[in-house]
C-alpha atoms as a PDB file:
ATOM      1  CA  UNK A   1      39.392 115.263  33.889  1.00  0.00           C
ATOM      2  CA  UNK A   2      36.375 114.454  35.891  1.00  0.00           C
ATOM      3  CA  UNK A   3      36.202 113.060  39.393  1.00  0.00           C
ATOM      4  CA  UNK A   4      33.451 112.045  41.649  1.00  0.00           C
ATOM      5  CA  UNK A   5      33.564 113.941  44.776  1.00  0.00           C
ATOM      6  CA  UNK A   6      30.838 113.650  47.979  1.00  0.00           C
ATOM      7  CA  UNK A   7      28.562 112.665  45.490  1.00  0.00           C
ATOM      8  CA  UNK A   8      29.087 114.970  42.772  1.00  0.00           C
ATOM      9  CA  UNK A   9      30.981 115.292  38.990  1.00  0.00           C
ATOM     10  CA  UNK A  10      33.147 117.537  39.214  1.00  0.00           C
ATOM     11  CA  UNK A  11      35.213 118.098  35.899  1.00  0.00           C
ATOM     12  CA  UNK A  12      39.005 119.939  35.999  1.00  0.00           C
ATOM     13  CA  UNK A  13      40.528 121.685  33.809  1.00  0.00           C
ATOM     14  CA  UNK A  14      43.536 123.716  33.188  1.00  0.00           C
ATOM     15  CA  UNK A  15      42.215 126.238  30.603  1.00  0.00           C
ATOM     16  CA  UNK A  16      43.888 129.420  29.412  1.00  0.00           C
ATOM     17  CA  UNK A  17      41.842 131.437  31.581  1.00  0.00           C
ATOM     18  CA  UNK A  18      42.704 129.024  34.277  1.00  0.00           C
ATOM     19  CA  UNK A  19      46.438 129.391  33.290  1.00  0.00           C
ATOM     20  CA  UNK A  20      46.053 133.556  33.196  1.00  0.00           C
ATOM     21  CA  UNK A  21      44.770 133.412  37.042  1.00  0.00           C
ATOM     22  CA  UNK A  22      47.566 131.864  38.295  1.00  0.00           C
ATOM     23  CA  UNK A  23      49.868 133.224  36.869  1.00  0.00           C
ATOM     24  CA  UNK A  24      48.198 136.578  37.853  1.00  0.00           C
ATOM     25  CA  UNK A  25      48.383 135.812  41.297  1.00  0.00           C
ATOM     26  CA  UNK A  26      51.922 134.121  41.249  1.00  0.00           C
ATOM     27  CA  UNK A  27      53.002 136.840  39.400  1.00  0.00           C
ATOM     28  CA  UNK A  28      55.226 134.451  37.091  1.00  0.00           C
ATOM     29  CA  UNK A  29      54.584 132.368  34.373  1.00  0.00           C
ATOM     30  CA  UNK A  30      52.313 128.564  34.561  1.00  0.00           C
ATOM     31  CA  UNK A  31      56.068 126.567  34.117  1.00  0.00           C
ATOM     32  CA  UNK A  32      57.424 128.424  36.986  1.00  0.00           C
ATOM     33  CA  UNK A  33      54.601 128.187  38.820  1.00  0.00           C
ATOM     34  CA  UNK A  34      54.603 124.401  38.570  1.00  0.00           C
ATOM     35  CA  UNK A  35      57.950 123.973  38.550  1.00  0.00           C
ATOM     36  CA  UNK A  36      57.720 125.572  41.948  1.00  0.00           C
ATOM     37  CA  UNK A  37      54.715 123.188  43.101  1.00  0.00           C
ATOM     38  CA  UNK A  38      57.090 120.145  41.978  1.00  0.00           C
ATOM     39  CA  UNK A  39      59.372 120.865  45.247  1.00  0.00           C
ATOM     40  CA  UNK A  40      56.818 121.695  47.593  1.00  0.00           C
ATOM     41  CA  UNK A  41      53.879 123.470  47.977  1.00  0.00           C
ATOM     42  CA  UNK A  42      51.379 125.052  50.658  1.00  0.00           C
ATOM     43  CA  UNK A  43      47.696 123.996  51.107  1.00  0.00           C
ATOM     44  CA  UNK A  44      46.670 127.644  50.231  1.00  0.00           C
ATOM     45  CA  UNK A  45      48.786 126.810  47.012  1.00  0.00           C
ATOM     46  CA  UNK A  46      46.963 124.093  46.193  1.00  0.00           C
ATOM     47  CA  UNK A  47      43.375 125.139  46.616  1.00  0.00           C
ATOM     48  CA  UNK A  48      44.094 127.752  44.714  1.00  0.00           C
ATOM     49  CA  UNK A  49      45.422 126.223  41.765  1.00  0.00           C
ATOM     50  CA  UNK A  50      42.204 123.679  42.709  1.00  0.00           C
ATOM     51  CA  UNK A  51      39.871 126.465  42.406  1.00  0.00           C
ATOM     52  CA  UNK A  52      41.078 127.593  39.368  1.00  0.00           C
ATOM     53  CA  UNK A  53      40.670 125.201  37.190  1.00  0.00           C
ATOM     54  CA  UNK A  54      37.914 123.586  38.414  1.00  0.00           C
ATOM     55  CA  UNK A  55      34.540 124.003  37.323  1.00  0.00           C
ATOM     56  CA  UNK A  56      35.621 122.757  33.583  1.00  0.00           C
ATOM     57  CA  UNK A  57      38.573 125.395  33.694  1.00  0.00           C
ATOM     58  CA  UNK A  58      35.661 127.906  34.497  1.00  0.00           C
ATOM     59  CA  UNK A  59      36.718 128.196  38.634  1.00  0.00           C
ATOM     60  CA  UNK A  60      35.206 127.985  41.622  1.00  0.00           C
ATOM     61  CA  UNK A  61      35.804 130.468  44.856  1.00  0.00           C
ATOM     62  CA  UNK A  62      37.969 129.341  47.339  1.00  0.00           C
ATOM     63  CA  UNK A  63      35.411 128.456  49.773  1.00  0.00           C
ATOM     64  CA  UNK A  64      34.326 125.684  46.782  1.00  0.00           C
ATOM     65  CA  UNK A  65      37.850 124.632  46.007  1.00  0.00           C
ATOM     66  CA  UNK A  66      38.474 124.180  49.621  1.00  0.00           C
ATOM     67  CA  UNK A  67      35.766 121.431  50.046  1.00  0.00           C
ATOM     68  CA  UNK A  68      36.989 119.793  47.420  1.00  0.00           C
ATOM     69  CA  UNK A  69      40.142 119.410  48.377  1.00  0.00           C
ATOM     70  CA  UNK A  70      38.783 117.975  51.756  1.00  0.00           C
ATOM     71  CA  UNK A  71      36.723 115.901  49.267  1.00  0.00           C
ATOM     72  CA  UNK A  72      40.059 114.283  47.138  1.00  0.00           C
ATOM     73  CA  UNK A  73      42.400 114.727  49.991  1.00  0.00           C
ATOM     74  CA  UNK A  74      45.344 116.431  49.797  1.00  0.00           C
ATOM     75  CA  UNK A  75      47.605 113.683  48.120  1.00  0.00           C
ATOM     76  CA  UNK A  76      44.690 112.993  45.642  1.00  0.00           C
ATOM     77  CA  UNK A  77      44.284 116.859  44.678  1.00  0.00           C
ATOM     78  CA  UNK A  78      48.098 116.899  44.494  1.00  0.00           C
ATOM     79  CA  UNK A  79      47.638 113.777  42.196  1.00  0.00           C
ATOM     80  CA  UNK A  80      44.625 115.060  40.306  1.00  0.00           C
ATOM     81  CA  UNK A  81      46.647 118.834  39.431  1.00  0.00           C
ATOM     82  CA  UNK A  82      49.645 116.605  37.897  1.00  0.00           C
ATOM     83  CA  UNK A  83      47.388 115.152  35.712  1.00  0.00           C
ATOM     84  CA  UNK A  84      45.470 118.152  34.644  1.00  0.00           C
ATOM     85  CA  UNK A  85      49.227 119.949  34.364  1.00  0.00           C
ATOM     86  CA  UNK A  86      49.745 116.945  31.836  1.00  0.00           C
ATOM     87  CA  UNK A  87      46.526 117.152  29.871  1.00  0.00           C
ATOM     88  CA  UNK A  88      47.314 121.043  29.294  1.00  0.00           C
ATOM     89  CA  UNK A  89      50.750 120.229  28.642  1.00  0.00           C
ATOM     90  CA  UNK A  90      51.213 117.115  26.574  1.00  0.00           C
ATOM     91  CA  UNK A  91      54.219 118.223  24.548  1.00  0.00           C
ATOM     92  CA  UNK A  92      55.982 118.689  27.772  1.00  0.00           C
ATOM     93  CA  UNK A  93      56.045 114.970  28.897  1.00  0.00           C
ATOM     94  CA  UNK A  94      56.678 113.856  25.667  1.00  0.00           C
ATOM     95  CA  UNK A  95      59.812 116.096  25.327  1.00  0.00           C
ATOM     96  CA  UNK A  96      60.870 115.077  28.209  1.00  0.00           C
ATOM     97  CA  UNK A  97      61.071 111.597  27.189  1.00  0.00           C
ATOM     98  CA  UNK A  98      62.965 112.532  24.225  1.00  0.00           C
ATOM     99  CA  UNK A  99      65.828 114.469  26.261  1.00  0.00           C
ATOM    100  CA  UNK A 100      66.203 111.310  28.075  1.00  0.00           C
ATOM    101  CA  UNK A 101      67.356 109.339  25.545  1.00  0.00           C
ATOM    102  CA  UNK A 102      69.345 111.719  24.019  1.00  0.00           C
ATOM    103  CA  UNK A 103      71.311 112.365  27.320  1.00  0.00           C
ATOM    104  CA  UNK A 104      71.764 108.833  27.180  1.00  0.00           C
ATOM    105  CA  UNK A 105      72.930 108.099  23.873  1.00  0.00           C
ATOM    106  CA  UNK A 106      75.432 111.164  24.435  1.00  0.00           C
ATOM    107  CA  UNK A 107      76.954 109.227  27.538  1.00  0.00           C
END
C-alpha cells in the first residue's frame, strides 16, 4: 500500500520480516498483537508497528516512522495499519465473513 506523505511515496507493507519484529518486541504472536491494537493502543505502539513495515516491509527507524505518523496523522496511520493488517491477512476477513453467516443460520 502506498501513500503520499509531505511530498513523498512511501509504500507499506506487512512482510514476514515485518511480522518477526513485532512480534519480537511484543513478545507474542502478529494475531495477538493486533488483536490487542483492536481495543486500544499507545502512540509508541503505533509508530512502531509504522516503522516496521514501512519502507516496502523493509522498516524504517523510529525517528522515520515517527514523521510519518505526524505526516498521516494518527487516525490515518491507525487507518493505513488496518489495511496493511488486511492485505497480509486476506483469509482472515474473508473467514470472518463466513462465521457470520453461519452464526446466523444456526440462530
Amino acid at each position: 500500500m502506498t501513500k503520499q506523505i509531505g511530498g513523498s511515496s512511501v509504500t507499506f507493507r506487512m512482510t514476514t520480516r515485518a511480522m518477526m519484529a513485532i512480534e519480537d518486541h511484543y513478545g507474542k504472536g502478529i494475531v495477538e498483537v493486533m488483536q490487542d491494537l483492536e481495543e486500544g493502543f499507545r502512540i509508541g505502539d503505533l509508530v512502531k508497528i509504522v516503522s516496521e513495515c514501512a519502507g516496502n516491509g523493509a522498516g524504517v527507524d523510529m525517528d522515520a516512522a515517527s514523521e510519518l505518523v505526524d505526516g498521516l496523522g494518527v487516525e490515518g496511520a491507525g487507518e493505513l495499519l488496518g489495511e496493511v493488517a488486511e492485505a497480509a491477512f486476506p483469509e482472515a476477513k474473508k473467514g470472518q465473513g463466513k462465521n457470520g453467516k453461519r452464526a446466523a443460520r444456526s440462530k
